[in-house]
PDB file of N, CA and C in Angstrom:
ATOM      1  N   UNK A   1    -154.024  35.572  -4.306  1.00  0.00           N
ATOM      2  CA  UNK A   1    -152.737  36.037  -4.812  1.00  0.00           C
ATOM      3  C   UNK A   1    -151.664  34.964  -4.629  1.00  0.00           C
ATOM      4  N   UNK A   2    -150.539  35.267  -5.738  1.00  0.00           N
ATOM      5  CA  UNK A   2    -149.496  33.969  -5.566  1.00  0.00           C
ATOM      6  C   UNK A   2    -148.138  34.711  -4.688  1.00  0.00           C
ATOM      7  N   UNK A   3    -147.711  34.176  -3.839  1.00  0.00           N
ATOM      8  CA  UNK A   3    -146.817  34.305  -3.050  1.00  0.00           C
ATOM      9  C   UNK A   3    -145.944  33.876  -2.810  1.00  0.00           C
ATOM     10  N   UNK A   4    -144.599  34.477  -3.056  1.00  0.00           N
ATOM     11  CA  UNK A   4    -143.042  33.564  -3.180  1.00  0.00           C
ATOM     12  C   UNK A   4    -142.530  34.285  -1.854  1.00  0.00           C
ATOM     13  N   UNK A   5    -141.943  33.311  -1.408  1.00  0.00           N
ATOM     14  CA  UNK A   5    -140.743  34.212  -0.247  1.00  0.00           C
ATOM     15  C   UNK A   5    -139.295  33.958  -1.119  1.00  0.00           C
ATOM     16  N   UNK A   6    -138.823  35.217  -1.471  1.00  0.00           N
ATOM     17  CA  UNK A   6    -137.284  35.124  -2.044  1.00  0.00           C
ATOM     18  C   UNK A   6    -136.090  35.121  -0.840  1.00  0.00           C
ATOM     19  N   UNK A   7    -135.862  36.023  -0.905  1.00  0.00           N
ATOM     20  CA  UNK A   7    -135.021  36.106   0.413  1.00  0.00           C
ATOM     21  C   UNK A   7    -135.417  36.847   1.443  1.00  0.00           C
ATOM     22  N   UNK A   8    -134.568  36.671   2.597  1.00  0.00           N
ATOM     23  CA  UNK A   8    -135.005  36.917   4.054  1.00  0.00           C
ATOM     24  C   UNK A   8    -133.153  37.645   4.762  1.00  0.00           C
ATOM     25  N   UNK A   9    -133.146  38.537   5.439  1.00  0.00           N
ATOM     26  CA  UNK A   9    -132.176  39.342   5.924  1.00  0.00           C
ATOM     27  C   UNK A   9    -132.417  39.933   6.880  1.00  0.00           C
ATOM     28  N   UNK A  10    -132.453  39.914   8.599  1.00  0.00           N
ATOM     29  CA  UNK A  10    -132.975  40.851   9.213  1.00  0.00           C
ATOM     30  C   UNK A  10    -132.126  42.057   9.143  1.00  0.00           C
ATOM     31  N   UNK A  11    -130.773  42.348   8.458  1.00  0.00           N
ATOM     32  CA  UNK A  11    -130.218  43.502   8.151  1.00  0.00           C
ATOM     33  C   UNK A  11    -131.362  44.417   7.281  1.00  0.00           C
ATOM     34  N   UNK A  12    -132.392  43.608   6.528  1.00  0.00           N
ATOM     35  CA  UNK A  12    -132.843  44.958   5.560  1.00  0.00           C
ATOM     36  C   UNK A  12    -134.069  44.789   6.369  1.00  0.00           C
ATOM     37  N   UNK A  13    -134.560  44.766   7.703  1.00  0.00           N
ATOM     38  CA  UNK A  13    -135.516  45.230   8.588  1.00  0.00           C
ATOM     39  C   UNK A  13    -136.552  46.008   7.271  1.00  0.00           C
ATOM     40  N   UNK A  14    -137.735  45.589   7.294  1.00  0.00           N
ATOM     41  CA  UNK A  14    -138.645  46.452   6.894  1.00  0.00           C
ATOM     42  C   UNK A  14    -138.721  46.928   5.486  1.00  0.00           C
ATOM     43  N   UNK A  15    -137.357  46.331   4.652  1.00  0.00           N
ATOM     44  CA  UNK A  15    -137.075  46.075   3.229  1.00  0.00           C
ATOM     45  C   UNK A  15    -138.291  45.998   2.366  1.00  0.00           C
ATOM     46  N   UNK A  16    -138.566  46.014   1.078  1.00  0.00           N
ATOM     47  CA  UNK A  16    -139.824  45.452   0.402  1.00  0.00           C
ATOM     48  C   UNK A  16    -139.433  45.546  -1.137  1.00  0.00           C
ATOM     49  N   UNK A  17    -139.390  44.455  -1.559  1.00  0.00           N
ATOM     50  CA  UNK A  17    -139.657  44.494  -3.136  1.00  0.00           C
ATOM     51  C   UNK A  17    -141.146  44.560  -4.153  1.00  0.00           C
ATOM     52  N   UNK A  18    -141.065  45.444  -5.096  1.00  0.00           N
ATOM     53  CA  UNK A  18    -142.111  45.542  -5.817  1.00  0.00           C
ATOM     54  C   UNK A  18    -141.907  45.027  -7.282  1.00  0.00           C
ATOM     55  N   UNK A  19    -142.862  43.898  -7.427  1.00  0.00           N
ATOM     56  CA  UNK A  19    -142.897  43.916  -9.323  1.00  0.00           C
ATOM     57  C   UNK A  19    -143.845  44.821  -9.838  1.00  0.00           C
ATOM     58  N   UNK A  20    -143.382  45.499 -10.998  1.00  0.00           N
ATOM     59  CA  UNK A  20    -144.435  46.587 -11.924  1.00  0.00           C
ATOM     60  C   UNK A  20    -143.939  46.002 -13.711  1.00  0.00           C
ATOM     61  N   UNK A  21    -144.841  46.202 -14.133  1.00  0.00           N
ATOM     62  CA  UNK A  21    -145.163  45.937 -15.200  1.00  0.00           C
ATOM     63  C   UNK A  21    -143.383  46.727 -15.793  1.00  0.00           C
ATOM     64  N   UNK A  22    -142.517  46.343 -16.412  1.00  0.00           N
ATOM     65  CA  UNK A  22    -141.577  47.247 -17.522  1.00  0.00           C
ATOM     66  C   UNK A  22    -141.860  48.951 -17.516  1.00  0.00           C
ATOM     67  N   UNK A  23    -143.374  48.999 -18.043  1.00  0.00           N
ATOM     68  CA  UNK A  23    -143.314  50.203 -18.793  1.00  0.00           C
ATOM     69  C   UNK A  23    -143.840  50.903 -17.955  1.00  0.00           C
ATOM     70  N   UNK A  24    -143.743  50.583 -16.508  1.00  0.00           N
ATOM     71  CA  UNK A  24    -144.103  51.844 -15.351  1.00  0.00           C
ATOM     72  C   UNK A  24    -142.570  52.113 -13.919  1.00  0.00           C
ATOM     73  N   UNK A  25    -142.067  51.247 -14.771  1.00  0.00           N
ATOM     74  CA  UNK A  25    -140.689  51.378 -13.655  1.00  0.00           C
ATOM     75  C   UNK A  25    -140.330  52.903 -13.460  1.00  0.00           C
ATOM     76  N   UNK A  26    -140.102  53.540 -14.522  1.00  0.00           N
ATOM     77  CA  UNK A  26    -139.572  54.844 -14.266  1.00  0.00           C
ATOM     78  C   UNK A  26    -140.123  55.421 -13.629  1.00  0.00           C
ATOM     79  N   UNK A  27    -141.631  55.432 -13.855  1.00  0.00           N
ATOM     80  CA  UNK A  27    -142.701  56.510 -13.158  1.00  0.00           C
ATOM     81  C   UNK A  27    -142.606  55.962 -11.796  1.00  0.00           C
ATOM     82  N   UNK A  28    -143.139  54.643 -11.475  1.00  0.00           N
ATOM     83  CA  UNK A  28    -142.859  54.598  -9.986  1.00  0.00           C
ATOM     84  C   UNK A  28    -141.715  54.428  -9.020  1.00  0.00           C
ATOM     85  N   UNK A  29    -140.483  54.640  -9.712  1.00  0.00           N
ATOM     86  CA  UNK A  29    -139.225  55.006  -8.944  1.00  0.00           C
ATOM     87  C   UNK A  29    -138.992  56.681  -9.017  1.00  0.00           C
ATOM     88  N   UNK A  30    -139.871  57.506  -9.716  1.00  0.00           N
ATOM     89  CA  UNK A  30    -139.890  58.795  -9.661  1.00  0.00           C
ATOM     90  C   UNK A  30    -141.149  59.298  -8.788  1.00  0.00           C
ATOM     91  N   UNK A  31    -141.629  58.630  -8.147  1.00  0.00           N
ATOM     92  CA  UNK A  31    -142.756  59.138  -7.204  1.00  0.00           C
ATOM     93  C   UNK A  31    -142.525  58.366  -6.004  1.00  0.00           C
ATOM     94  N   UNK A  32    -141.675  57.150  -5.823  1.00  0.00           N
ATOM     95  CA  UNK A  32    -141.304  56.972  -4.873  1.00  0.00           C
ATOM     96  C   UNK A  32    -140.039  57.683  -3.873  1.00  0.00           C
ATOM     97  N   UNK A  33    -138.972  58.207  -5.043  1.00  0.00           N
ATOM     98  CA  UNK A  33    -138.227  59.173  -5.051  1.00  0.00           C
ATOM     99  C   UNK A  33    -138.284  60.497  -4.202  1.00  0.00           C
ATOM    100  N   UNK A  34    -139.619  61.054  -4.529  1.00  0.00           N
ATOM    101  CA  UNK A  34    -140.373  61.835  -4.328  1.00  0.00           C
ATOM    102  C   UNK A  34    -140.931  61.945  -2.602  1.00  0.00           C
ATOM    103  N   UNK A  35    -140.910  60.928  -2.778  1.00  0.00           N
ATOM    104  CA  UNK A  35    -141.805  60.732  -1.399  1.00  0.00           C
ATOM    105  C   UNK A  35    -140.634  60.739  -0.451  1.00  0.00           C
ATOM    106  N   UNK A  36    -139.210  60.870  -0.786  1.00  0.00           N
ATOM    107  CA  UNK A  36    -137.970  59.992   0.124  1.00  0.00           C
ATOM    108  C   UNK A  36    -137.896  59.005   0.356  1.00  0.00           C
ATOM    109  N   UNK A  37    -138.434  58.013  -0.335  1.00  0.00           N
ATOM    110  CA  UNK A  37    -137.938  56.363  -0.480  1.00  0.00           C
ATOM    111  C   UNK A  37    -136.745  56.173  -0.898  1.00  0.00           C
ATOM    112  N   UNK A  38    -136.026  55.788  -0.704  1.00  0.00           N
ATOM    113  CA  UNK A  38    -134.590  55.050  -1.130  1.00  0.00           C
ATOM    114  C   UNK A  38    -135.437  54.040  -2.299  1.00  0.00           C
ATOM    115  N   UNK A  39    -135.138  54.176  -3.698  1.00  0.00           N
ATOM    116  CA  UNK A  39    -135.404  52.498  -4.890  1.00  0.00           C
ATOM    117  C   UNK A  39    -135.057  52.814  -5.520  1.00  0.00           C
ATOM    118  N   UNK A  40    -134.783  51.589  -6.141  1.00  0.00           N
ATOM    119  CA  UNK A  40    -133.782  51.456  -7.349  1.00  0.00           C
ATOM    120  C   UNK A  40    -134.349  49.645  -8.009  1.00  0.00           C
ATOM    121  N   UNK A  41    -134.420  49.938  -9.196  1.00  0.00           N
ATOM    122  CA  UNK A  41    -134.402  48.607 -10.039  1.00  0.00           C
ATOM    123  C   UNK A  41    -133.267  47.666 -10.063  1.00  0.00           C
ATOM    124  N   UNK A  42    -133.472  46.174  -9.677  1.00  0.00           N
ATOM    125  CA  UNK A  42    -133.115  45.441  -8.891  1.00  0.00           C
ATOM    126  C   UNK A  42    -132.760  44.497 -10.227  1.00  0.00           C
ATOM    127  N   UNK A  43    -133.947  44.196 -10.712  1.00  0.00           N
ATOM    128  CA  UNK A  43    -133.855  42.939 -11.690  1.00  0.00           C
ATOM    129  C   UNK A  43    -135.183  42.969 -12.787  1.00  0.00           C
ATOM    130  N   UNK A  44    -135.238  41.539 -13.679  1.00  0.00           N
ATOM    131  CA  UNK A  44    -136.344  41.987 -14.170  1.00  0.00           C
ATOM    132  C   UNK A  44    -136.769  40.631 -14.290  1.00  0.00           C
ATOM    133  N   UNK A  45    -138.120  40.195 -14.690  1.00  0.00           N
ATOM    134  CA  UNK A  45    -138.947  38.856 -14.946  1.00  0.00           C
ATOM    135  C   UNK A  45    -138.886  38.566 -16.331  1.00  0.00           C
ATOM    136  N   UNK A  46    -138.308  37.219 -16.646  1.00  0.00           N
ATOM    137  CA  UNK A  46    -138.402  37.002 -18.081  1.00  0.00           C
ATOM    138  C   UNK A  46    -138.926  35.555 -17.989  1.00  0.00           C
ATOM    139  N   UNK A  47    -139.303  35.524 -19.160  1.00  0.00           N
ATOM    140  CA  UNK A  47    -139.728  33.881 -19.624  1.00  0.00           C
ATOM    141  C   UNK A  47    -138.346  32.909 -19.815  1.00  0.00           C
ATOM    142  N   UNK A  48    -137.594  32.966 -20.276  1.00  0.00           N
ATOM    143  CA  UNK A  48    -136.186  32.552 -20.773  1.00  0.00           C
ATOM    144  C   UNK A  48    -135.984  31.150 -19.720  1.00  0.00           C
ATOM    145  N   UNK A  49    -136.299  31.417 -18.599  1.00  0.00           N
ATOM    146  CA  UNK A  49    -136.466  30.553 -17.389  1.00  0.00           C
ATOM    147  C   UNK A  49    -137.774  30.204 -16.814  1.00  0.00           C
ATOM    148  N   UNK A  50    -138.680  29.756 -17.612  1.00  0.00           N
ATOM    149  CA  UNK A  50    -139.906  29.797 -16.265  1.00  0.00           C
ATOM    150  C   UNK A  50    -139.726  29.190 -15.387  1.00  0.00           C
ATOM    151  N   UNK A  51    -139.923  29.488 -14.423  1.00  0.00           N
ATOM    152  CA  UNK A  51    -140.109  29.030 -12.704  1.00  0.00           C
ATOM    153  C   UNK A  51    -138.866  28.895 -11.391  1.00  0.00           C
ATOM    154  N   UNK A  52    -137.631  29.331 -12.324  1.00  0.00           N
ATOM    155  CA  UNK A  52    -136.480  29.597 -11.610  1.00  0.00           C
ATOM    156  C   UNK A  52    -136.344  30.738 -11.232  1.00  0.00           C
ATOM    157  N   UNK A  53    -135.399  31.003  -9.941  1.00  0.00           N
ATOM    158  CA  UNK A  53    -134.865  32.563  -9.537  1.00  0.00           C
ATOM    159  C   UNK A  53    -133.744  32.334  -9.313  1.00  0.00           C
ATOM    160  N   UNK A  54    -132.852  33.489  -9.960  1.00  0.00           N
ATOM    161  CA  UNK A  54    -131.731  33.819 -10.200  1.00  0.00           C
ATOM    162  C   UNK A  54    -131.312  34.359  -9.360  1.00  0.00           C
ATOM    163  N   UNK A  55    -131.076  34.572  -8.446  1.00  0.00           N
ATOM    164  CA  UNK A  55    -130.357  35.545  -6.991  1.00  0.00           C
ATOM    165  C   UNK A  55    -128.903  35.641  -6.844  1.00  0.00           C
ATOM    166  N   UNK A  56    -128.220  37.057  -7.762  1.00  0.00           N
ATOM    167  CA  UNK A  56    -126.750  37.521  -7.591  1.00  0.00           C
ATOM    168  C   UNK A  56    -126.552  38.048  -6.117  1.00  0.00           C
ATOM    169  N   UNK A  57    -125.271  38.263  -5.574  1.00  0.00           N
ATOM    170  CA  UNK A  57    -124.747  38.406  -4.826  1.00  0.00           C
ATOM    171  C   UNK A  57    -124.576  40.125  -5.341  1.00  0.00           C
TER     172      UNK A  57
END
């Protein structure tokens, strides 16, 4: 597997980001929901840039 470290915060202790394909975002922020996870869609992956990351404030 390929492995990026984006950012690092020990404020978000135990934090985790997930990539999913576009056309399953809804479903798995509605079963994570579910479960009492706190998520929410963050950002998304495009070609427009290959190999850069964009990180807003």
């Amino acid at each position: 597997p390929w492995l990026v470290d984006i950012l690092f915060d020990a404020q978000t202790s135990g934090g985790l980001l997930i990539s999913v394909p576009s056309s399953k975002v809804e479903a798995l922020l509605e079963r994570l929901r579910k479960r009492g996870v706190e998520a929410a869609l963050i950002g998304e992956v495009t070609q427009e840039h290959r190999g850069e990351i964009e990180v807003r404030p």
